[in-house]
Protein backbone atom coordinates (compact mmCIF):
# COMPACT_ATOMS: atom_id res chain seq x y z
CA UNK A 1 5.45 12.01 -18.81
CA UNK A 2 4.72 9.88 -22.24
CA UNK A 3 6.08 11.99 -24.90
CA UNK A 4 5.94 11.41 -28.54
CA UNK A 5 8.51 13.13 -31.29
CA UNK A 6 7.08 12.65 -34.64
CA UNK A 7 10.07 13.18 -36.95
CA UNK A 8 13.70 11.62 -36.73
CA UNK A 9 16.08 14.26 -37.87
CA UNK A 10 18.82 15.89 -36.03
CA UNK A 11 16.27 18.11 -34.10
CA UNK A 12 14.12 14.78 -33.03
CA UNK A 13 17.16 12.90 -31.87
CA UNK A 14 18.49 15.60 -29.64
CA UNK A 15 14.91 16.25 -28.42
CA UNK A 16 14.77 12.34 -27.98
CA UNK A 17 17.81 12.54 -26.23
CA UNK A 18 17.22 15.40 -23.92
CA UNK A 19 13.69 14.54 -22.93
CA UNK A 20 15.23 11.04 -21.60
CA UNK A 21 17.78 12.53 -19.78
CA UNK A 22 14.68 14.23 -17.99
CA UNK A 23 13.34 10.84 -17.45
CA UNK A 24 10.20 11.12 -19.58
CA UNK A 25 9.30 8.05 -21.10
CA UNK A 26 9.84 9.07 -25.02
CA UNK A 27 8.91 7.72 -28.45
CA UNK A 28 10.45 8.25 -31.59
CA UNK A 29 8.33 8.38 -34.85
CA UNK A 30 10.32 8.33 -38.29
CA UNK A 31 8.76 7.61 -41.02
CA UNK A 32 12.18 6.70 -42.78
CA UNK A 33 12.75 2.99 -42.73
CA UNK A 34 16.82 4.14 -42.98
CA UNK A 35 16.84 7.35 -41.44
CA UNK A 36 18.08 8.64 -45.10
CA UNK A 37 16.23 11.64 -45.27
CA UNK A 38 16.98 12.39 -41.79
CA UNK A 39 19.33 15.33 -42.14
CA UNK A 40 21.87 13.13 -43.71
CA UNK A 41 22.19 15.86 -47.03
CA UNK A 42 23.27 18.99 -44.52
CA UNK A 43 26.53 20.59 -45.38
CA UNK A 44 27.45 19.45 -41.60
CA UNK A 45 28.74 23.31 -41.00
CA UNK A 46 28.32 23.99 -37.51
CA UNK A 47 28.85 27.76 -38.45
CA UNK A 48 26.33 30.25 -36.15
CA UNK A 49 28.52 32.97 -37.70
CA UNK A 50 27.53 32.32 -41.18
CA UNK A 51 23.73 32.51 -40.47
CA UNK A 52 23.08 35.90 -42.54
CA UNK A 53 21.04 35.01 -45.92
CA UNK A 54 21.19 37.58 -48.59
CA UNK A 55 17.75 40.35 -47.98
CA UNK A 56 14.86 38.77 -50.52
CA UNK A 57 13.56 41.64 -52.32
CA UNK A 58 11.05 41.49 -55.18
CA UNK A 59 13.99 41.61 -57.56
CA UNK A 60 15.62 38.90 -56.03
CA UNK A 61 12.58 36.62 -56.54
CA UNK A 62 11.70 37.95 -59.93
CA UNK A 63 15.82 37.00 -61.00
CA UNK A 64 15.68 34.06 -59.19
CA UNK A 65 12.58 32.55 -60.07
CA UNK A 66 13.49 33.28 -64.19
CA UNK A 67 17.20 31.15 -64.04
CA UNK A 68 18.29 28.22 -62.34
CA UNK A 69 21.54 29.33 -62.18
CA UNK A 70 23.06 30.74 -58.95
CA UNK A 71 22.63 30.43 -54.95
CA UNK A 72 18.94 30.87 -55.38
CA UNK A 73 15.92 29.40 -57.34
CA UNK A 74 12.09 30.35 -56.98
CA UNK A 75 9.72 27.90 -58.89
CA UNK A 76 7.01 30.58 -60.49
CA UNK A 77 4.72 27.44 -59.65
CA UNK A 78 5.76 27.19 -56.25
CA UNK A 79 5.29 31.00 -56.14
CA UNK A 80 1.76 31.22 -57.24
CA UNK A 81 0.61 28.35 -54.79
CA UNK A 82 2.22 29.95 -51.42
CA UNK A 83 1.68 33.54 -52.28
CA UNK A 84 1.20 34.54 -48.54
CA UNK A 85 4.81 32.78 -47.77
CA UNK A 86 6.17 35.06 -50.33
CA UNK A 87 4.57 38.03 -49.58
CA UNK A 88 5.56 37.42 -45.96
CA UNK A 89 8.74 36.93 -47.22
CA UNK A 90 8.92 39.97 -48.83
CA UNK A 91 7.90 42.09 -46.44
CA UNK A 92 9.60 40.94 -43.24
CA UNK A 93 12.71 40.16 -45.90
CA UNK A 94 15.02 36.43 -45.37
CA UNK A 95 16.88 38.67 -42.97
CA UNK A 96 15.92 40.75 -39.96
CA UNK A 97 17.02 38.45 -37.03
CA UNK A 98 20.42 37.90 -38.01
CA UNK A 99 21.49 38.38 -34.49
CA UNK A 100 19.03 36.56 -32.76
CA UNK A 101 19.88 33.95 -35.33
CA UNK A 102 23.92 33.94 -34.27
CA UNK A 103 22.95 33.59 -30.46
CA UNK A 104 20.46 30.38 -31.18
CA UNK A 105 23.84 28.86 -33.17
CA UNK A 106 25.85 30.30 -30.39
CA UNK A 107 23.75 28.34 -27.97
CA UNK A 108 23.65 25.23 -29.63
CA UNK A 109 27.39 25.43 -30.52
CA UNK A 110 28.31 25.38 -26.92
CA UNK A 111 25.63 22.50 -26.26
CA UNK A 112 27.33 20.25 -29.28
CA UNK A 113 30.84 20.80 -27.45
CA UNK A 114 29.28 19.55 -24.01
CA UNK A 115 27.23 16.80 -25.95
CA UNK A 116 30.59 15.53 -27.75
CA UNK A 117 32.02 15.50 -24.31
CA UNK A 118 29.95 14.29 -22.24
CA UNK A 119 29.11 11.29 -24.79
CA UNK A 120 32.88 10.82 -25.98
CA UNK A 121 31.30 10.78 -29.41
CA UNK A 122 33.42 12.07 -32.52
CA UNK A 123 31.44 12.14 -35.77
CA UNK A 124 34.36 13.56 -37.81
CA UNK A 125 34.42 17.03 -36.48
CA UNK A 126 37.20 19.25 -38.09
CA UNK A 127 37.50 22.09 -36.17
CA UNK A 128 37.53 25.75 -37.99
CA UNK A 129 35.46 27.10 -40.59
CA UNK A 130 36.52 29.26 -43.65
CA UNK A 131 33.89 31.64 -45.62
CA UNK A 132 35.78 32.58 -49.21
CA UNK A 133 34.77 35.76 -51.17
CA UNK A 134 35.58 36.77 -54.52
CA UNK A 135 35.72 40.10 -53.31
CA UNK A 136 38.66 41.29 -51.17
CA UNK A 137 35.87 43.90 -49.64
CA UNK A 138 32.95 41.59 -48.50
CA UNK A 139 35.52 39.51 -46.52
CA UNK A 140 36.74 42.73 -44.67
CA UNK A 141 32.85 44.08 -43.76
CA UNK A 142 31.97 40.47 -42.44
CA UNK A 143 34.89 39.85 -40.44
CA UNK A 144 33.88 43.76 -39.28
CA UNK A 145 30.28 42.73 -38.26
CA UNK A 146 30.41 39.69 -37.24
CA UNK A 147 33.74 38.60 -36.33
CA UNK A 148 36.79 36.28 -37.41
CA UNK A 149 39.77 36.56 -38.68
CA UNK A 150 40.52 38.34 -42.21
CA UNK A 151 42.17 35.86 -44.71
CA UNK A 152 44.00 37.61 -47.05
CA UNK A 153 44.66 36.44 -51.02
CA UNK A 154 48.11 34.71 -49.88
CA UNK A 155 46.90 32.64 -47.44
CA UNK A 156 44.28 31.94 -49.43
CA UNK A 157 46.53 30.67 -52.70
CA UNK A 158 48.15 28.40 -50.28
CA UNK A 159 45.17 26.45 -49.53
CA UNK A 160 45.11 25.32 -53.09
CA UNK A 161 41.82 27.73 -53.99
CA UNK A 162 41.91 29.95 -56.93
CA UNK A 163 40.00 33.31 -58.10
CA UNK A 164 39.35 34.46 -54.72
CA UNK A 165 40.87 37.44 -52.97
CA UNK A 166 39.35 36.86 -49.07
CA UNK A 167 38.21 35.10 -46.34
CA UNK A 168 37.00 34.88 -43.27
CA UNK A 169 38.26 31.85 -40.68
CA UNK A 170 36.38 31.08 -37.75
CA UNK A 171 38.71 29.50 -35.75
CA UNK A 172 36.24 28.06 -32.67
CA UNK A 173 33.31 26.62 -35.07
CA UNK A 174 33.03 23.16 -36.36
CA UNK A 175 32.03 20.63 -39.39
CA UNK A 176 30.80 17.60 -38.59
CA UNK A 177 29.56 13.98 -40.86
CA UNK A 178 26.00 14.67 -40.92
CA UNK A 179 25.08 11.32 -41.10
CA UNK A 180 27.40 9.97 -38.61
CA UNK A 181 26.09 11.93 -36.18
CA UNK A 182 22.59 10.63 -37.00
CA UNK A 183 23.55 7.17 -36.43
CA UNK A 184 25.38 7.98 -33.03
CA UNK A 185 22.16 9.58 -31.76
CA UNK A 186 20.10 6.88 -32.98
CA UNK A 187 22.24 4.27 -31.27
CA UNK A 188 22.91 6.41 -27.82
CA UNK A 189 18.68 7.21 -27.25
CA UNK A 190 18.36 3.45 -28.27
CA UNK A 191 20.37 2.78 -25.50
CA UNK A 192 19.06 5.13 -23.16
CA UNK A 193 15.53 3.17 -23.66
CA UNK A 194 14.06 4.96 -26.24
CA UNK A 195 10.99 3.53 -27.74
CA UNK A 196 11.96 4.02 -32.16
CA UNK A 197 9.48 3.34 -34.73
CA UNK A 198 10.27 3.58 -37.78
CA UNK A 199 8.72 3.43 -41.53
CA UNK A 200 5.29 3.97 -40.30
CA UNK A 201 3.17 7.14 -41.55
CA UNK A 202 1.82 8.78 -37.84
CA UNK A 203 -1.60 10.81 -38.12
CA UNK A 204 -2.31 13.43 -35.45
CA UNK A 205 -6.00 13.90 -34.62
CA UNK A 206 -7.44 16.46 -32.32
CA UNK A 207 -9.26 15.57 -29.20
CA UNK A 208 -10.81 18.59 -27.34
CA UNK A 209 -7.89 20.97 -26.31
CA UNK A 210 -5.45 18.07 -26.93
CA UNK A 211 -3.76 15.95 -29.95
CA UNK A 212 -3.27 12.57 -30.10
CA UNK A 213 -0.82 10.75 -32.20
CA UNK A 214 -2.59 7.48 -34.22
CA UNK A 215 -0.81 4.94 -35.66
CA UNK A 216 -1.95 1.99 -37.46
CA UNK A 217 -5.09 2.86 -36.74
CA UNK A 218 -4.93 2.94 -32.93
CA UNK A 219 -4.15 6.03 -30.51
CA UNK A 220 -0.79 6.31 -29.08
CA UNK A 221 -1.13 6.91 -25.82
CA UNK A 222 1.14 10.48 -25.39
CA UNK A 223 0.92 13.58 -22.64
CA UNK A 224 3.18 15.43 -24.81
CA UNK A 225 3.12 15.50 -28.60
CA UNK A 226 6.12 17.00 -30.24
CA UNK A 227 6.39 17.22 -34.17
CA UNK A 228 10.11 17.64 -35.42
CA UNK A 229 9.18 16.20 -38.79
CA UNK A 230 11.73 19.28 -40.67
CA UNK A 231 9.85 20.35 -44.17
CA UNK A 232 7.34 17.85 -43.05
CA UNK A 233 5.90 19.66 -40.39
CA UNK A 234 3.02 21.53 -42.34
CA UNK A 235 1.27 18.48 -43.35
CA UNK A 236 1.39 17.08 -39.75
CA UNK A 237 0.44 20.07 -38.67
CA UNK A 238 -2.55 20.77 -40.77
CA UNK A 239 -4.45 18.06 -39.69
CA UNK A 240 -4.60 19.83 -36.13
CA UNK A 241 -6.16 22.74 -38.71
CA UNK A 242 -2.53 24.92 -38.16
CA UNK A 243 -0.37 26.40 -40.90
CA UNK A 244 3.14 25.87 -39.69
CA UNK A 245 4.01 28.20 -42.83
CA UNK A 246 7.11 26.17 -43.64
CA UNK A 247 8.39 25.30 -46.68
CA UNK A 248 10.90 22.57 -48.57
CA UNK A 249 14.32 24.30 -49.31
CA UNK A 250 15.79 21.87 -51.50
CA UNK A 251 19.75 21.58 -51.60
CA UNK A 252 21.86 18.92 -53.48
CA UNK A 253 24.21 16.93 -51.49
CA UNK A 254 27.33 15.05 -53.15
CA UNK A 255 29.89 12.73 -51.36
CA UNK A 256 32.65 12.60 -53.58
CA UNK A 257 35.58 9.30 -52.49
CA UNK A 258 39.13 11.52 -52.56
CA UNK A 259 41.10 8.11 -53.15
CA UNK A 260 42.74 8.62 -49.73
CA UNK A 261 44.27 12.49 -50.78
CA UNK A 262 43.44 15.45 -48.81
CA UNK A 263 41.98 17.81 -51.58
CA UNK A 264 39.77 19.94 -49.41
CA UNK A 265 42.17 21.49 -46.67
CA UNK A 266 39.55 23.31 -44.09
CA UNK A 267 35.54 23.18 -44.58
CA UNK A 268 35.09 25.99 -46.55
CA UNK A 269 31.70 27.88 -47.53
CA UNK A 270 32.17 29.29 -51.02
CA UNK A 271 30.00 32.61 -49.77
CA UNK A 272 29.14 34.45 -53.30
CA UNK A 273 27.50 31.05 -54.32
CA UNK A 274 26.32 29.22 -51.53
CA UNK A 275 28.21 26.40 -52.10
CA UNK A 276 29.85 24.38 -49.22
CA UNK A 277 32.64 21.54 -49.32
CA UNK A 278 34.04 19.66 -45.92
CA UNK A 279 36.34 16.49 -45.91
CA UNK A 280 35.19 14.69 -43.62
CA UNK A 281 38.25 12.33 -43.16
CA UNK A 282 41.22 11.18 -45.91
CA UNK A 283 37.92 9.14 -48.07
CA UNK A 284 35.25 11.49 -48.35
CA UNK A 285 34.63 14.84 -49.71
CA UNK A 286 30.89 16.41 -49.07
CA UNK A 287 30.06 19.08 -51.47
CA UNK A 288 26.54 21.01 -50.65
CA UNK A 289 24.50 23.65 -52.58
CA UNK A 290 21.75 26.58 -51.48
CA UNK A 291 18.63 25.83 -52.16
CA UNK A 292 15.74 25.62 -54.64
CA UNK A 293 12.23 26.57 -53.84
CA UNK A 294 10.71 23.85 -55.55
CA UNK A 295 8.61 21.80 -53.32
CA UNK A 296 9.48 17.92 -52.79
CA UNK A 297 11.28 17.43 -56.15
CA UNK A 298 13.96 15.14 -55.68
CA UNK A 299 15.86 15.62 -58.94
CA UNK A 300 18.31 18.66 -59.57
CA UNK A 301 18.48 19.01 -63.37
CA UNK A 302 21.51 19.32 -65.62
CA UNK A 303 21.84 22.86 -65.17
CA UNK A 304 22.23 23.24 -61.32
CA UNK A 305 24.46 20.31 -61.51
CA UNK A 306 26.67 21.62 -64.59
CA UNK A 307 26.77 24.97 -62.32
CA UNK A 308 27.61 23.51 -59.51
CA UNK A 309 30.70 21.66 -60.89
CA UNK A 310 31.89 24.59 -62.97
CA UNK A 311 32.40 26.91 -59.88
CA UNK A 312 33.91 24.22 -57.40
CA UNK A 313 36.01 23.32 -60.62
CA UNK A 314 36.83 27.53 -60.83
CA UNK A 315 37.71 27.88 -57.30
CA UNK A 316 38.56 24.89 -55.79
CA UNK A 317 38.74 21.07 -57.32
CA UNK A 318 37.91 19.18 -60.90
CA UNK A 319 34.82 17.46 -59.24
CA UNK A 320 34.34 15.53 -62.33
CA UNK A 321 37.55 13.32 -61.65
CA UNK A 322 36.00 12.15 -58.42
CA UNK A 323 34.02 8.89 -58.07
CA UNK A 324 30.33 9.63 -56.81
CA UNK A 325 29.97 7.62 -53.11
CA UNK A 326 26.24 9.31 -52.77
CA UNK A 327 24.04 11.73 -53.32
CA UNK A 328 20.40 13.30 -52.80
CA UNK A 329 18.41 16.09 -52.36
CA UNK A 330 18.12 17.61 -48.45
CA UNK A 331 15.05 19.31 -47.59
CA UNK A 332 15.38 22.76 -45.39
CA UNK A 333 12.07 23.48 -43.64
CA UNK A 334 11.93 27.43 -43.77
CA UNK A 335 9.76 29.49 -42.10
CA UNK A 336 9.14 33.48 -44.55
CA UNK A 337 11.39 35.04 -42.46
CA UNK A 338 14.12 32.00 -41.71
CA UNK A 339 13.93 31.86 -38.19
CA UNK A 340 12.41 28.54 -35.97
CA UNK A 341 8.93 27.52 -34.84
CA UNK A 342 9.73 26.44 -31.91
CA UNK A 343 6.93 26.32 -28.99
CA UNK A 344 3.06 24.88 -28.27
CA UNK A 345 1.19 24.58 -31.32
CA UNK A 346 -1.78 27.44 -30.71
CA UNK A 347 -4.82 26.36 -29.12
CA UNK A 348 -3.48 22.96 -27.76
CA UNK A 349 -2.86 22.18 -24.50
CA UNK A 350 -0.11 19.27 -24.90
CA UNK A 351 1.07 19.78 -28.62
CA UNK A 352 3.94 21.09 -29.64
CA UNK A 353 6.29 22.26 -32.69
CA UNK A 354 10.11 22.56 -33.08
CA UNK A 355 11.17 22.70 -36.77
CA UNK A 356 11.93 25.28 -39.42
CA UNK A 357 15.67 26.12 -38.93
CA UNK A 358 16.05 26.15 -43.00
CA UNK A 359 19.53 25.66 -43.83
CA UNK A 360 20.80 25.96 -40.14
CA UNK A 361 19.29 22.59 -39.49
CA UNK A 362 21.94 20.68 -38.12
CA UNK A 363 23.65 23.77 -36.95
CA UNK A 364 20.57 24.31 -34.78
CA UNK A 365 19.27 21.44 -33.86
CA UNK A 366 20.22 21.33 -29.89
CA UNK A 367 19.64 24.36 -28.83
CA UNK A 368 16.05 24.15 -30.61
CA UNK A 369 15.33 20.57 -28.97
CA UNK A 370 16.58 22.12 -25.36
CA UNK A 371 14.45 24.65 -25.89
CA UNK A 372 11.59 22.88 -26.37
CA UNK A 373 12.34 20.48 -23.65
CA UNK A 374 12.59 23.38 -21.15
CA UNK A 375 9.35 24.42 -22.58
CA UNK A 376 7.54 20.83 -21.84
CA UNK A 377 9.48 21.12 -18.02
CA UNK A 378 8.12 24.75 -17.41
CA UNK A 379 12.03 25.57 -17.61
CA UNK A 380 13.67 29.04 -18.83
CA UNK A 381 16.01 28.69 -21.36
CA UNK A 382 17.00 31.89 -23.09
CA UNK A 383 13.12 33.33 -22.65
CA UNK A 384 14.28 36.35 -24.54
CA UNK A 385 14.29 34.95 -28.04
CA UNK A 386 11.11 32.70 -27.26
CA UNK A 387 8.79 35.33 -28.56
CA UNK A 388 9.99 35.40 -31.93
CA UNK A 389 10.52 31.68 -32.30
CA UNK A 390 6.34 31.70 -31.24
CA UNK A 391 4.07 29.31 -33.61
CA UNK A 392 2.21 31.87 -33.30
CA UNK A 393 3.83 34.71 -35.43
CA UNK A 394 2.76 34.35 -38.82
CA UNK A 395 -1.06 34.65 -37.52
């Protein structure tokens, strides 16, 4: 078959990548000249494990929509133009399918491991994860629920980190350079033949029960359409007259040069504030926050950034003494309740949608592109968590 993927993050390249394997003749749509917004600004925590949000609650939003300061921000704006998001959001809650949630990153743990393999491809991965608490107790009741081994405060202080009295280590998950692994996906499906276009805006246009994919003005000849275009899905999507009901997470990114010391020991994930920090080899030091609910801005203000340097500088390194390599704003596509749309796009008979994995984007992103693969092949591949993955849901 001639399939299309509209969208060139993580999620399009392993779809790319999968879909060739299959022998379908594929083409890649990216509307990134560079592939920068491409899921380069992940955390690159492959961490199923840490999946669980905190419950959104109506005192949540209303706290988080009135201060900028903390794992969470709600624009009031943003708010009052998606109210049925919200209320969705408040009613099914962020949380609800945390164990669905952990099985999808179980899955598509196990399929990076075979992909690294297989491939002999190493984009930095540091094996072993560590969530830090500033609480003794919430370490304990994770480790409880969802595995892991209980760090106590000693180990802890000998890691270098201060003001925190546990942890959790997970011992068989992974962090990984973000964008190195987009360029070694880009340059293995270029190899495998396929067809990438990039820096051109694709329309989609519906044709009875089908799409079809137009670019420059003329129809791209396609039996399959798949859009993987992340927090750009819902304007792809609405032109086929669908609400994908996702939404642009926004999360600042910072690659910090170490000058060739090892200041982060183990990628850590600073729980209580959603911050993250990985060093990704002797040079380079990624530091990643939670998210804003903003829209497409692409400028954190003074105050998230003053915040977000104050607690790495509490708990774990003077930022500020660092020289800045890069940074930007990464865009999670999330669904009300957090969890993937993933499946054909309702009432088309060759379109379909695999996006919305919010801040699990990377994390996610091969199990969600085998999954829709096995979809296109009339496959099964784990048929019990298809049904609330469905396009469908939020109708």
């Amino acid at each position: 078959m001639k399939i299309s993927i509209l969208g060139g993050g993580v999620t399009g390249l392993f779809a790319a990548y999968y879909l060739r394997k299959d022998q379908h003749q594929v083409t890649l749509l990216e509307r990134d000249p560079v592939f920068k917004e491409a899921s380069v600004y992940n955390a690159g925590l492959l961490t199923p494990s840490f999946a669980p949000t905190p419950q959104l609650g109506f005192g949540m939003l209303l706290s988080a929509s009135l201060r900028r300061r903390g794992a969470l921000y709600f624009s009031l704006g943003e708010v009052v133009r998606h109210p049925s998001w919200y209320w969705t959001s408040l009613r099914r809650g962020l949380t609800g399918f945390e164990d669905k949630t952990i099985k999808f990153g179980e899955a598509s743990l196990k399929l990076y491991r075979e992909f690294f393999a297989e491939e002999s491809l190493n984009p930095d991965i540091v094996p072993g994860v560590v969530g830090l608490y500033s609480r003794a107790e919430d370490a304990k009741r994770f480790a409880e629920k969802y595995g892991g081994r209980f760090l106590p405060k000693r180990e802890i202080d000998e890691l270098g980190l201060q003001g925190l009295e546990g942890g959790v280590e997970l011992a068989g998950e992974l962090s990984i350079n973000p964008r190195k692994l987009v360029g070694l996906l880009y340059e293995r499906i270029s190899k495998m033949g396929v067809e990438i276009i990039t820096g051109k805006e694709a329309k989609l246009e519906r044709d009875g029960r089908g799409a079809t994919v137009v670019l420059d003005g003329k129809r791209l000849e396609s039996d399959k359409i798949l859009i993987t275009a992340g927090s750009w899905t819902r304007p792809l999507c609405s032109q086929l007259h669908y609400d994908a009901k996702i939404l642009p997470a926004s999360g600042l990114a910072m690659i910090f040069d170490t000058g060739g010391k090892t200041l982060v020991k183990r990628p850590m994930l600073l729980e209580d504030y959603g911050i993250a920090l990985a060093q990704h080899n002797e040079t380079m030091l990624r530091v990643t926050s939670f998210f804003e609910m903003v829209g497409f801005k692409k400028e954190y203000g003074a105050a998230r950034r003053k915040w977000l340097f104050d607690i790495t500088r509490k708990h774990v390194i003077d930022l500020s003494s660092l020289k800045v390599l890069d940074e930007g704003i990464g865009f999670r596509p999330c669904t009300p309740d957090q969890f993937p749309l993933v499946g054909a796009i309702p009432g088309y008979d060759n379109a379909f949608v695999a996006s919305g994995n919010c801040r699990l984007g990377v994390t996610l992103a091969p199990a969600t592109a085998f999954m829709i693969k096995s979809m296109i092949n009339g496959r099964e591949y784990l048929d019990e968590l298809r049904p609330s993955m469905s396009p469908a849901r939020f109708r």
